[in-house]
PDB file of N, CA and C in Angstrom:
ATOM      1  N   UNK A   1      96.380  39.976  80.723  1.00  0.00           N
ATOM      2  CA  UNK A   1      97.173  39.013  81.450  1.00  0.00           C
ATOM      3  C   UNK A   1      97.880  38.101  80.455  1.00  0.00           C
ATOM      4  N   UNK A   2      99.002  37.744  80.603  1.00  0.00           N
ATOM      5  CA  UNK A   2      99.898  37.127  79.585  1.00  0.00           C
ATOM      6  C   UNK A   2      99.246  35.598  79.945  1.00  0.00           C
ATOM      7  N   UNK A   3      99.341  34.915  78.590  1.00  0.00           N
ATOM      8  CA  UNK A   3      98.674  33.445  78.519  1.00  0.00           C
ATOM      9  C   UNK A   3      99.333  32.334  79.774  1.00  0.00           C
ATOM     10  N   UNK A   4     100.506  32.382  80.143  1.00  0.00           N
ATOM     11  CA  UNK A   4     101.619  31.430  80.545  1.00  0.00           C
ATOM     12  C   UNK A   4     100.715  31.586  82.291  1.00  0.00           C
ATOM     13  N   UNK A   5     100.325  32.846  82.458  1.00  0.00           N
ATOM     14  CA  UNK A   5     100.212  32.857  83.901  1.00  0.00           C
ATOM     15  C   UNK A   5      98.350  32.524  83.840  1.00  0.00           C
ATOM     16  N   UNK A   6      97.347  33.033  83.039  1.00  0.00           N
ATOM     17  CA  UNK A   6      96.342  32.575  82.666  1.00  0.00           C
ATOM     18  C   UNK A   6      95.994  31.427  83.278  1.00  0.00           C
ATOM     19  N   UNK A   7      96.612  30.654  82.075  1.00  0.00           N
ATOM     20  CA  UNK A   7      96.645  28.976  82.473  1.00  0.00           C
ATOM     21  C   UNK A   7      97.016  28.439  83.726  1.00  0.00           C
ATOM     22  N   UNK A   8      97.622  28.980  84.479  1.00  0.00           N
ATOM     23  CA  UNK A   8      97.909  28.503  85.925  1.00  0.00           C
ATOM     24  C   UNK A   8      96.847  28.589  86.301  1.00  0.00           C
ATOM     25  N   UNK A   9      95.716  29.725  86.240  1.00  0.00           N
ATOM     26  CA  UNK A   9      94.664  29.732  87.562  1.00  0.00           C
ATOM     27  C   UNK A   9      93.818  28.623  86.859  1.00  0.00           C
ATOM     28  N   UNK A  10      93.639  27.327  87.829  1.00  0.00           N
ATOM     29  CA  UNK A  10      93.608  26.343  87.806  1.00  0.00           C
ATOM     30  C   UNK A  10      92.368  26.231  88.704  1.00  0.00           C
ATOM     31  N   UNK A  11      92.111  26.726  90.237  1.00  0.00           N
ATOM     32  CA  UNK A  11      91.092  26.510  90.942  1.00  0.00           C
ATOM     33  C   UNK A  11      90.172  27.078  90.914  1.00  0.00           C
ATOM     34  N   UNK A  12      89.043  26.593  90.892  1.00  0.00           N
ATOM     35  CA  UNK A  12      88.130  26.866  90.793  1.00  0.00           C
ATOM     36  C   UNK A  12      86.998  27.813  92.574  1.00  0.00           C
ATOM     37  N   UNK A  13      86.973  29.657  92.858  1.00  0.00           N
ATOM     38  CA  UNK A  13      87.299  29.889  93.983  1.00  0.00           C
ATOM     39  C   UNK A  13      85.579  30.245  94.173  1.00  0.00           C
ATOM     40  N   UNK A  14      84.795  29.964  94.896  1.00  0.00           N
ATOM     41  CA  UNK A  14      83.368  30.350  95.129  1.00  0.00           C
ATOM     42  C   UNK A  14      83.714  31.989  95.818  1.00  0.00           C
ATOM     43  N   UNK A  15      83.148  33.031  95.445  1.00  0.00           N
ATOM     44  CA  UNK A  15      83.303  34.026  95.383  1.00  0.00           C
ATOM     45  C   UNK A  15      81.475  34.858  95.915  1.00  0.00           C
ATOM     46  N   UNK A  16      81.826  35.412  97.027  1.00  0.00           N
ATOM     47  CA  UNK A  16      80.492  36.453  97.720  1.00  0.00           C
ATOM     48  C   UNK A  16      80.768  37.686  97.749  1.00  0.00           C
ATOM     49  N   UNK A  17      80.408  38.519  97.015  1.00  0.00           N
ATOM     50  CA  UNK A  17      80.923  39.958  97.321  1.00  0.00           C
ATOM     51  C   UNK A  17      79.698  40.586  98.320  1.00  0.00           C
ATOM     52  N   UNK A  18      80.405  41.588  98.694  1.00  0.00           N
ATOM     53  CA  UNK A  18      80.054  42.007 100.045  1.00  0.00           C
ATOM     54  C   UNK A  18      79.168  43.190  99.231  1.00  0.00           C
ATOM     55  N   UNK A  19      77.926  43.186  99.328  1.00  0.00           N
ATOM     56  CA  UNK A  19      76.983  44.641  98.671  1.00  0.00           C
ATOM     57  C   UNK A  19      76.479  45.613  99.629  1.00  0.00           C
ATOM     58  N   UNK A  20      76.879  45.448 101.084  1.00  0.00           N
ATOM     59  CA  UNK A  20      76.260  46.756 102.167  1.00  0.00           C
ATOM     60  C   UNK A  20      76.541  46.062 103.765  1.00  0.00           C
ATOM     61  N   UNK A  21      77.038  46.725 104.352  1.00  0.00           N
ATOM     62  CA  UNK A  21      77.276  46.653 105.784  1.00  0.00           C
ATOM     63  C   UNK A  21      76.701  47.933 106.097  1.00  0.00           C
ATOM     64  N   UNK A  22      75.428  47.143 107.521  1.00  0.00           N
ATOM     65  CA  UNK A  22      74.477  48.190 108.251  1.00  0.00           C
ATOM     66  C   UNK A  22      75.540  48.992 109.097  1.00  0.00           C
ATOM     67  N   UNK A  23      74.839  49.301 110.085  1.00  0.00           N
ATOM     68  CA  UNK A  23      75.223  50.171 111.206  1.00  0.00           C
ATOM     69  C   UNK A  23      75.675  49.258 112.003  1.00  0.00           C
ATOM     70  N   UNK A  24      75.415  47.833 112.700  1.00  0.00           N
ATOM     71  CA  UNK A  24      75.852  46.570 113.734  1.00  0.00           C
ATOM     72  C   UNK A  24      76.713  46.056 112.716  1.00  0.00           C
ATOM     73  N   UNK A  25      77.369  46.997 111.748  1.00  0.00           N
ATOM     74  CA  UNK A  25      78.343  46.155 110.681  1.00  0.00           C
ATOM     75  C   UNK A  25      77.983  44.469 110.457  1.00  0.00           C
ATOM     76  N   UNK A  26      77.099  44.148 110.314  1.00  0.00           N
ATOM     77  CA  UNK A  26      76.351  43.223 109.544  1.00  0.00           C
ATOM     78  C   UNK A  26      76.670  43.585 107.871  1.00  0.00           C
ATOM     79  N   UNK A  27      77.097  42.607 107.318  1.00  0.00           N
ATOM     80  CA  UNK A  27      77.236  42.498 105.684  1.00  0.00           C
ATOM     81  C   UNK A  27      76.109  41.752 105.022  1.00  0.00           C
ATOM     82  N   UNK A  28      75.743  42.525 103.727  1.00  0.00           N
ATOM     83  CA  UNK A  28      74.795  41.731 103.459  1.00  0.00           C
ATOM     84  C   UNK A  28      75.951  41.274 102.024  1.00  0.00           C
ATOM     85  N   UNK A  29      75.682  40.419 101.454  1.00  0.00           N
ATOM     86  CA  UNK A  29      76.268  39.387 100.094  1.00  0.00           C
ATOM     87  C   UNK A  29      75.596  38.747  98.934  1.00  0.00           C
ATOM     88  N   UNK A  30      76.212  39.062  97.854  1.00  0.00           N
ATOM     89  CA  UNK A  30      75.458  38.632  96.593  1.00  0.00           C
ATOM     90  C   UNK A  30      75.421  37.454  96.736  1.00  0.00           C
ATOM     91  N   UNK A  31      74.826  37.322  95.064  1.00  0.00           N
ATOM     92  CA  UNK A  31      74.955  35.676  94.759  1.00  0.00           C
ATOM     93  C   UNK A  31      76.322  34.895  94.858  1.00  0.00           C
ATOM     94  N   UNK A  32      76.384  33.722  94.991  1.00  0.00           N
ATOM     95  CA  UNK A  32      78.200  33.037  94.985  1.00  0.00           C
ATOM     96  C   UNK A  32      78.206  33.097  93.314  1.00  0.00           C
ATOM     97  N   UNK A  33      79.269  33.664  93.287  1.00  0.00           N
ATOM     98  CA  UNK A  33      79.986  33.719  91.257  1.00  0.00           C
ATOM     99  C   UNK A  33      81.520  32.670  91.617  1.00  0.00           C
ATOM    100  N   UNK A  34      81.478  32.077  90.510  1.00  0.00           N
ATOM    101  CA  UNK A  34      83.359  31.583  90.336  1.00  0.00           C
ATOM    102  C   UNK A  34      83.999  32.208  89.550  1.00  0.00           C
ATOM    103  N   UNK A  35      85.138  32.219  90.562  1.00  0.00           N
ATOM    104  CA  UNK A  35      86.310  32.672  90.277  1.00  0.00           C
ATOM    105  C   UNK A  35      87.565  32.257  89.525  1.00  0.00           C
ATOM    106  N   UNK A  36      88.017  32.009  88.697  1.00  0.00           N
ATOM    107  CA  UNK A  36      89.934  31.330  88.432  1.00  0.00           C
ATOM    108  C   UNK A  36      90.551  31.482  89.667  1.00  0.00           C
ATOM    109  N   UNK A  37      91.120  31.206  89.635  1.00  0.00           N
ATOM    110  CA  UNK A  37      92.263  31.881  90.769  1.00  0.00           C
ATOM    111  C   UNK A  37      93.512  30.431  90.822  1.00  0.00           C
ATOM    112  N   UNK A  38      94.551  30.852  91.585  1.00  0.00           N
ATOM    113  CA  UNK A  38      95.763  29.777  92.095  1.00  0.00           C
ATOM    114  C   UNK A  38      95.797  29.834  93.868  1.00  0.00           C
ATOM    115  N   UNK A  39      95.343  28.508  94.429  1.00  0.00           N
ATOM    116  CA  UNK A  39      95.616  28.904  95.841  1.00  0.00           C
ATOM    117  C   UNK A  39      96.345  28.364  96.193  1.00  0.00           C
ATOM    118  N   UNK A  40      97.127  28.769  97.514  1.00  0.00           N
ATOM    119  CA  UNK A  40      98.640  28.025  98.214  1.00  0.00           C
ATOM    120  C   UNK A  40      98.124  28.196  99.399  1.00  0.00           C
ATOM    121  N   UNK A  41      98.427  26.979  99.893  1.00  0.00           N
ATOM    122  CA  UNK A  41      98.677  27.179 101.912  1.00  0.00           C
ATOM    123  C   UNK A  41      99.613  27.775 102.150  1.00  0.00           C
ATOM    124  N   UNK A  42      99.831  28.862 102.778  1.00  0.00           N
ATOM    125  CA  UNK A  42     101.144  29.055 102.861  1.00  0.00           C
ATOM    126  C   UNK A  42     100.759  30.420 104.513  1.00  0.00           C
ATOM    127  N   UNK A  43     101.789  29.980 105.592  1.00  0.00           N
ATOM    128  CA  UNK A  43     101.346  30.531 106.870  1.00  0.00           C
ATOM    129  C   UNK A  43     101.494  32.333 106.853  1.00  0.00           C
ATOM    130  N   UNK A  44     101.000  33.439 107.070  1.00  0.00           N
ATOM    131  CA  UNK A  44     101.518  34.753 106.839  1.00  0.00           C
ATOM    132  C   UNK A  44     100.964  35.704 107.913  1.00  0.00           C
ATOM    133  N   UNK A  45     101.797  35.938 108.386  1.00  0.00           N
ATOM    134  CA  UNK A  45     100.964  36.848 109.486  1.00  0.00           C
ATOM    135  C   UNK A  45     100.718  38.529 108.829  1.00  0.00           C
ATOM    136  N   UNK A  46      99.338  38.813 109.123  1.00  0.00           N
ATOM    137  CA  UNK A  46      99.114  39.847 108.540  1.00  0.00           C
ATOM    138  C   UNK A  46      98.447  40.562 109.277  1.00  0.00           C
ATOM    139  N   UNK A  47      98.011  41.958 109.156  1.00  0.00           N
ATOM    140  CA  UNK A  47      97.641  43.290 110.443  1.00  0.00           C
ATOM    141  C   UNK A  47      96.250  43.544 109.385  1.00  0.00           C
ATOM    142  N   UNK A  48      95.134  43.638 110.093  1.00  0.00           N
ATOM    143  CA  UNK A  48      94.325  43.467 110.036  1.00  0.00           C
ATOM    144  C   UNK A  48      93.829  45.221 109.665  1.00  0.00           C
ATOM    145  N   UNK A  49      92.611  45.482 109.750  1.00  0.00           N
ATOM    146  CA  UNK A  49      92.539  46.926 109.202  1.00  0.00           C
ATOM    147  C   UNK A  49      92.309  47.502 110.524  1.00  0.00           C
ATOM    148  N   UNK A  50      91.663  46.974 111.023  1.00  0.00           N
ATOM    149  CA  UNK A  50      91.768  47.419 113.064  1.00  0.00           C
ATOM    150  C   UNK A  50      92.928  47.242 113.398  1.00  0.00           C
ATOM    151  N   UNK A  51      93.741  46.565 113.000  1.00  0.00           N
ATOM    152  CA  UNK A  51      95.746  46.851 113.550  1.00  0.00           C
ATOM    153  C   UNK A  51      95.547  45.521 114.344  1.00  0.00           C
ATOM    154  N   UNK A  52      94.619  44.486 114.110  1.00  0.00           N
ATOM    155  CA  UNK A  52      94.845  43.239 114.994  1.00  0.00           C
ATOM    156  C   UNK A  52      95.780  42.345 113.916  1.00  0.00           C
ATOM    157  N   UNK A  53      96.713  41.679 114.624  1.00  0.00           N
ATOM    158  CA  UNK A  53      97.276  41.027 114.338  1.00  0.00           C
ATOM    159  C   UNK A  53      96.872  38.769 114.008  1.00  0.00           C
ATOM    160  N   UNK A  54      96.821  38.764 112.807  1.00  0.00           N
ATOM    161  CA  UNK A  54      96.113  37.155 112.639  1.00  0.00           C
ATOM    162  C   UNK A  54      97.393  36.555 111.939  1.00  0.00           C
ATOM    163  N   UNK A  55      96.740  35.446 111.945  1.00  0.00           N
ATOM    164  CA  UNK A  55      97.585  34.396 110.656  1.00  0.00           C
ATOM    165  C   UNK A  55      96.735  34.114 109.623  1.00  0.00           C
ATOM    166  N   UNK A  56      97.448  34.576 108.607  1.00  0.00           N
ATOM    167  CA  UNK A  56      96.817  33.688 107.233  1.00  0.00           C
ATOM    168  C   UNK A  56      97.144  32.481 106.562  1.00  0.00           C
ATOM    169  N   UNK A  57      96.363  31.442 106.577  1.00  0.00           N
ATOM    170  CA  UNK A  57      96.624  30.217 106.087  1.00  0.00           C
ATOM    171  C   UNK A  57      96.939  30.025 104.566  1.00  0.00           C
ATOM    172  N   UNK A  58      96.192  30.864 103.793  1.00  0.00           N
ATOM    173  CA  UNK A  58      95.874  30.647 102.523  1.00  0.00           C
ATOM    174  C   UNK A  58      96.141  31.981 101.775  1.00  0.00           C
ATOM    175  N   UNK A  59      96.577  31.798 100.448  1.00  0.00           N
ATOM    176  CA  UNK A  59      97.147  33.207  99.697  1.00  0.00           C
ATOM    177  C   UNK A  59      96.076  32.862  98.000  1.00  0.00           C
ATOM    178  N   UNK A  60      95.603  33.595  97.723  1.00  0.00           N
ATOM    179  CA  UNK A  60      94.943  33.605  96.311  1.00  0.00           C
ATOM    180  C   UNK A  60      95.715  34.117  95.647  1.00  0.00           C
ATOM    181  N   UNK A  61      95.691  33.739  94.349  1.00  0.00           N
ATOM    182  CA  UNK A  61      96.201  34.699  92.996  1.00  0.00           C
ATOM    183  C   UNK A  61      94.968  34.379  92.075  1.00  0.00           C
ATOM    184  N   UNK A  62      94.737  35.572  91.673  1.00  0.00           N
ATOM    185  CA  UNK A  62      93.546  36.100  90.485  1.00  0.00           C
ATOM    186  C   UNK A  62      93.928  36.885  89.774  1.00  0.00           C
ATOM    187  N   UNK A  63      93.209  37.117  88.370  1.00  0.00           N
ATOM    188  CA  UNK A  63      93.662  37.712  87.565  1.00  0.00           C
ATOM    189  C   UNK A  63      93.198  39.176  87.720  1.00  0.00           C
ATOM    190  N   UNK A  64      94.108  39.701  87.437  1.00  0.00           N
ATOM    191  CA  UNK A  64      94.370  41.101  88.464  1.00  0.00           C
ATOM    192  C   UNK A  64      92.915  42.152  87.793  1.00  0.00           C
ATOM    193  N   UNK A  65      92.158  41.835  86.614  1.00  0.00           N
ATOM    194  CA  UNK A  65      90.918  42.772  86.256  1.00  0.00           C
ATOM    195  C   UNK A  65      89.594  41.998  86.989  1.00  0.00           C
ATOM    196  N   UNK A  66      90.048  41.084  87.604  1.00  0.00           N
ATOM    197  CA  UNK A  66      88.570  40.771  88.619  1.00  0.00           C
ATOM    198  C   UNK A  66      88.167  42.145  89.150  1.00  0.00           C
ATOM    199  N   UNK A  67      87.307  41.690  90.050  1.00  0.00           N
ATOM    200  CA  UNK A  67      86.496  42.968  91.110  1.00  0.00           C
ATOM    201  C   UNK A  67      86.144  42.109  92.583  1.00  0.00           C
ATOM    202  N   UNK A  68      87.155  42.799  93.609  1.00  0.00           N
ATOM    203  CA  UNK A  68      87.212  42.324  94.229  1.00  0.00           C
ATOM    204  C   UNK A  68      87.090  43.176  95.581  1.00  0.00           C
ATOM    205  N   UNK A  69      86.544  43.169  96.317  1.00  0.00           N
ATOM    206  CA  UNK A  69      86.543  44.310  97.491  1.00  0.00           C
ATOM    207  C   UNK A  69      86.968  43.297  99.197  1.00  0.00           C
ATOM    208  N   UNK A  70      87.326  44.170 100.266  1.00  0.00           N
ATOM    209  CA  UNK A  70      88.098  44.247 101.180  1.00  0.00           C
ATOM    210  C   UNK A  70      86.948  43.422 102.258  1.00  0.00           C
ATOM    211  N   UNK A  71      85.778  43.797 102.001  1.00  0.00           N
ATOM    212  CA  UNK A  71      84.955  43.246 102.402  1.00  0.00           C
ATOM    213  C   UNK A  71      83.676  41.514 102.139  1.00  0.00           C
ATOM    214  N   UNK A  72      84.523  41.329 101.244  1.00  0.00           N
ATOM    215  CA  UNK A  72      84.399  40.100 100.423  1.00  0.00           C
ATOM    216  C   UNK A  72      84.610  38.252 101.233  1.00  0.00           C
ATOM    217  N   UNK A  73      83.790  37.695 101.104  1.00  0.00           N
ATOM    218  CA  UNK A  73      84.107  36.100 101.841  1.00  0.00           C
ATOM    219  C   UNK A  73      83.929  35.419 100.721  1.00  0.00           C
ATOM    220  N   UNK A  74      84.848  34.133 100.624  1.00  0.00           N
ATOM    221  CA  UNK A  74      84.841  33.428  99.642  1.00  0.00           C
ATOM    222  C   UNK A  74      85.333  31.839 100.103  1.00  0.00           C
ATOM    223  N   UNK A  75      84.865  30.865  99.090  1.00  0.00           N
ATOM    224  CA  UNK A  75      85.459  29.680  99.723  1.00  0.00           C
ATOM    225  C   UNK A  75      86.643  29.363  98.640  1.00  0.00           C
ATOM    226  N   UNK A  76      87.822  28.497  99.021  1.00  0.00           N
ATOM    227  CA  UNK A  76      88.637  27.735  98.620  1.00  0.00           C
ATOM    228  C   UNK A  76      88.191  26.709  98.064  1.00  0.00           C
ATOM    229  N   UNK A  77      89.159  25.742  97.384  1.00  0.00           N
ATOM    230  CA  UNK A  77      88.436  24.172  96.946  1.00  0.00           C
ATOM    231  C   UNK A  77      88.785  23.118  98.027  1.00  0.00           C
ATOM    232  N   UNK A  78      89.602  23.415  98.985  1.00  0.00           N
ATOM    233  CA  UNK A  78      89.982  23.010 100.105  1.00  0.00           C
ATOM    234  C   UNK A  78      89.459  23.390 101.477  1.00  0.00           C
ATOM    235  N   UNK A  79      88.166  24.660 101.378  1.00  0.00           N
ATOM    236  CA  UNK A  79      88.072  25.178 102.729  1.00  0.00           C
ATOM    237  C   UNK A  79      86.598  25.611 102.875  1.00  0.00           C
ATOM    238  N   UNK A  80      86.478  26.580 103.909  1.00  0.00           N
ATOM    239  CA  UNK A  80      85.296  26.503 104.282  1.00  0.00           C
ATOM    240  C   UNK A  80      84.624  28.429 103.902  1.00  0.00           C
ATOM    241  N   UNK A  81      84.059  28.770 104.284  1.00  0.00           N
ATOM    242  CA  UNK A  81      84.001  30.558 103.688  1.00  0.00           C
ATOM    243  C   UNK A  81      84.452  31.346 104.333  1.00  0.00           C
ATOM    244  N   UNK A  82      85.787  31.852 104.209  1.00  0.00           N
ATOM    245  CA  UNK A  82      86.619  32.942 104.553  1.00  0.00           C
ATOM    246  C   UNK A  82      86.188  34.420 104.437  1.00  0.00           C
ATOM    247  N   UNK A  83      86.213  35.185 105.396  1.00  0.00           N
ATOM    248  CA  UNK A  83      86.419  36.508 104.835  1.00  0.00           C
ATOM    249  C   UNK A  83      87.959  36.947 104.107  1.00  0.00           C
ATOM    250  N   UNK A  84      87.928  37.819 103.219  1.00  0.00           N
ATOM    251  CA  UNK A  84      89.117  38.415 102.808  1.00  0.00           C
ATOM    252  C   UNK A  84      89.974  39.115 103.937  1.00  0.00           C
ATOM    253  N   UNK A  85      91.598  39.340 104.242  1.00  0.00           N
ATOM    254  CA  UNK A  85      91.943  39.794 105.230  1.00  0.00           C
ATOM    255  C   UNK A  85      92.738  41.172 104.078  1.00  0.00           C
ATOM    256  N   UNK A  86      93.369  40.868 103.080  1.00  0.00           N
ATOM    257  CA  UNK A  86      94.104  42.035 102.788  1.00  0.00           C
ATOM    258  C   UNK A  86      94.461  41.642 100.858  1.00  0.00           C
ATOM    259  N   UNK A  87      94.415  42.432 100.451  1.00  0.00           N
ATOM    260  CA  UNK A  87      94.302  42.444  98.958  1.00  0.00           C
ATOM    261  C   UNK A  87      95.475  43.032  98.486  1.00  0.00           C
ATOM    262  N   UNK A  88      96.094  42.982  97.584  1.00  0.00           N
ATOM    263  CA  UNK A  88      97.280  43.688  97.002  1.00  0.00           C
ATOM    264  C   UNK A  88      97.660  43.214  95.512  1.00  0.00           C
ATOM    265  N   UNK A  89      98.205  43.898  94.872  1.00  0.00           N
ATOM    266  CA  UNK A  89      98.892  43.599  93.293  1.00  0.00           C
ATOM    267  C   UNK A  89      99.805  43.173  93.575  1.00  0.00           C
ATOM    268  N   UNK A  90      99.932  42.115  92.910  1.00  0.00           N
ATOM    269  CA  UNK A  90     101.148  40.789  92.776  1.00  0.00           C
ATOM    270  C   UNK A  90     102.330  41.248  92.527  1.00  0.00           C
ATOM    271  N   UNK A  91     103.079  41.956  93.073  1.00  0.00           N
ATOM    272  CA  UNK A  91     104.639  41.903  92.014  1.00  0.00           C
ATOM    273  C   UNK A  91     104.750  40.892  90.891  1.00  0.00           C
ATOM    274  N   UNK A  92     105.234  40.999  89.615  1.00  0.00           N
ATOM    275  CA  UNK A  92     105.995  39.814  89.219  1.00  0.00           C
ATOM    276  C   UNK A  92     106.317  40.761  87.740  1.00  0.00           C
ATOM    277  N   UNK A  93     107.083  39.888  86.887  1.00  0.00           N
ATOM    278  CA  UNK A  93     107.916  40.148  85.989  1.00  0.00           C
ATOM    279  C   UNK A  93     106.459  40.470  84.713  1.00  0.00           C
ATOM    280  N   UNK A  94     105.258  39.525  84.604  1.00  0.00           N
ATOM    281  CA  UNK A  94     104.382  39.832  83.659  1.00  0.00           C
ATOM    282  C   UNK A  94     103.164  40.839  84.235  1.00  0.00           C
ATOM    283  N   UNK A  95     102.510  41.049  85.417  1.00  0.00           N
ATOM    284  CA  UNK A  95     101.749  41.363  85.791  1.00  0.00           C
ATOM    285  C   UNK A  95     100.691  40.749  85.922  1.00  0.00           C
ATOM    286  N   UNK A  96      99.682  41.553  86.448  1.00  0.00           N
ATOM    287  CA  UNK A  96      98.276  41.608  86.178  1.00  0.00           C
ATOM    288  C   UNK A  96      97.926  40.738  87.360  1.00  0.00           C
ATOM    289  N   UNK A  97      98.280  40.479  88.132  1.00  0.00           N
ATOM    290  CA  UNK A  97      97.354  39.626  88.923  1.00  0.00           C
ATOM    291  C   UNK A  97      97.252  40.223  90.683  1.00  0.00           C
ATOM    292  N   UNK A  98      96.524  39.488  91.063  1.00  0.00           N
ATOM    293  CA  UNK A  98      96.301  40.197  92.317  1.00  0.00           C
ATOM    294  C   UNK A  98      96.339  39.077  93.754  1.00  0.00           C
ATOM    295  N   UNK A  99      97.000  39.761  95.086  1.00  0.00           N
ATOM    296  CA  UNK A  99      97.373  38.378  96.125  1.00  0.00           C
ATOM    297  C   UNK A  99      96.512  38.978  97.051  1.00  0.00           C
ATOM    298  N   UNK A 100      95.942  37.743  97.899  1.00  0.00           N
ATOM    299  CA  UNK A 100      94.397  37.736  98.787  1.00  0.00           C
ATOM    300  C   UNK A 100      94.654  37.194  99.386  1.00  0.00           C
ATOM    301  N   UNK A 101      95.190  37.441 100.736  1.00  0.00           N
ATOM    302  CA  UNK A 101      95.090  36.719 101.735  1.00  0.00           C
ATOM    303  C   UNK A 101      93.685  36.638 102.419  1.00  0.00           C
ATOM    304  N   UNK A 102      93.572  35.158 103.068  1.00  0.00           N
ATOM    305  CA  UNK A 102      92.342  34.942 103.528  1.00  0.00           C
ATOM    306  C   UNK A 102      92.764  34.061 104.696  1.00  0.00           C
TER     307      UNK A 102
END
């Protein structure tokens, strides 16, 4: 990851990864680890993996060699513990990072 964008991730993101969903899709979750990351409020409507349609309040940027899965809840420095709704690689001119809507 190039230094210039590095230094942006600024917040500090409490991070649960998701280690097994039973059969009543119950998740079970590690320990909380921190994360870097950059968060924005910013409103986004996004389609869910069942095809339901939500709003996302909040967008993460992390540095794109984290480990991060679909099934993952995490808190903001502003919020309360989110599940992850949709994960993707950042476009941009340097790379490497990755956008999380939650």
């Amino acid at each position: 990851m190039h230094p210039h964008i590095k230094k942006r991730l600024i917040d500090n993101i409490q991070w649960y990864a998701c280690t097994a969903v039973d059969g009543a899709l119950d998740k079970t979750f590690s320990a909380m680890t921190t994360k870097k990351g950059y968060c924005v409020s910013k409103k986004r409507m996004v389609r869910t993996r069942e095809g339901k349609e939500i709003i996302s309040n909040t967008t993460i940027y992390l540095d794109g060699t984290e480990t991060v899965g679909k099934d993952d809840e995490c808190i903001v420095p502003y919020g309360v513990r989110t599940p992850v709704l949709q994960i993707t690689p950042y476009k941009s001119i340097k790379g490497g990072l990755l956008e999380i809507l939650i």
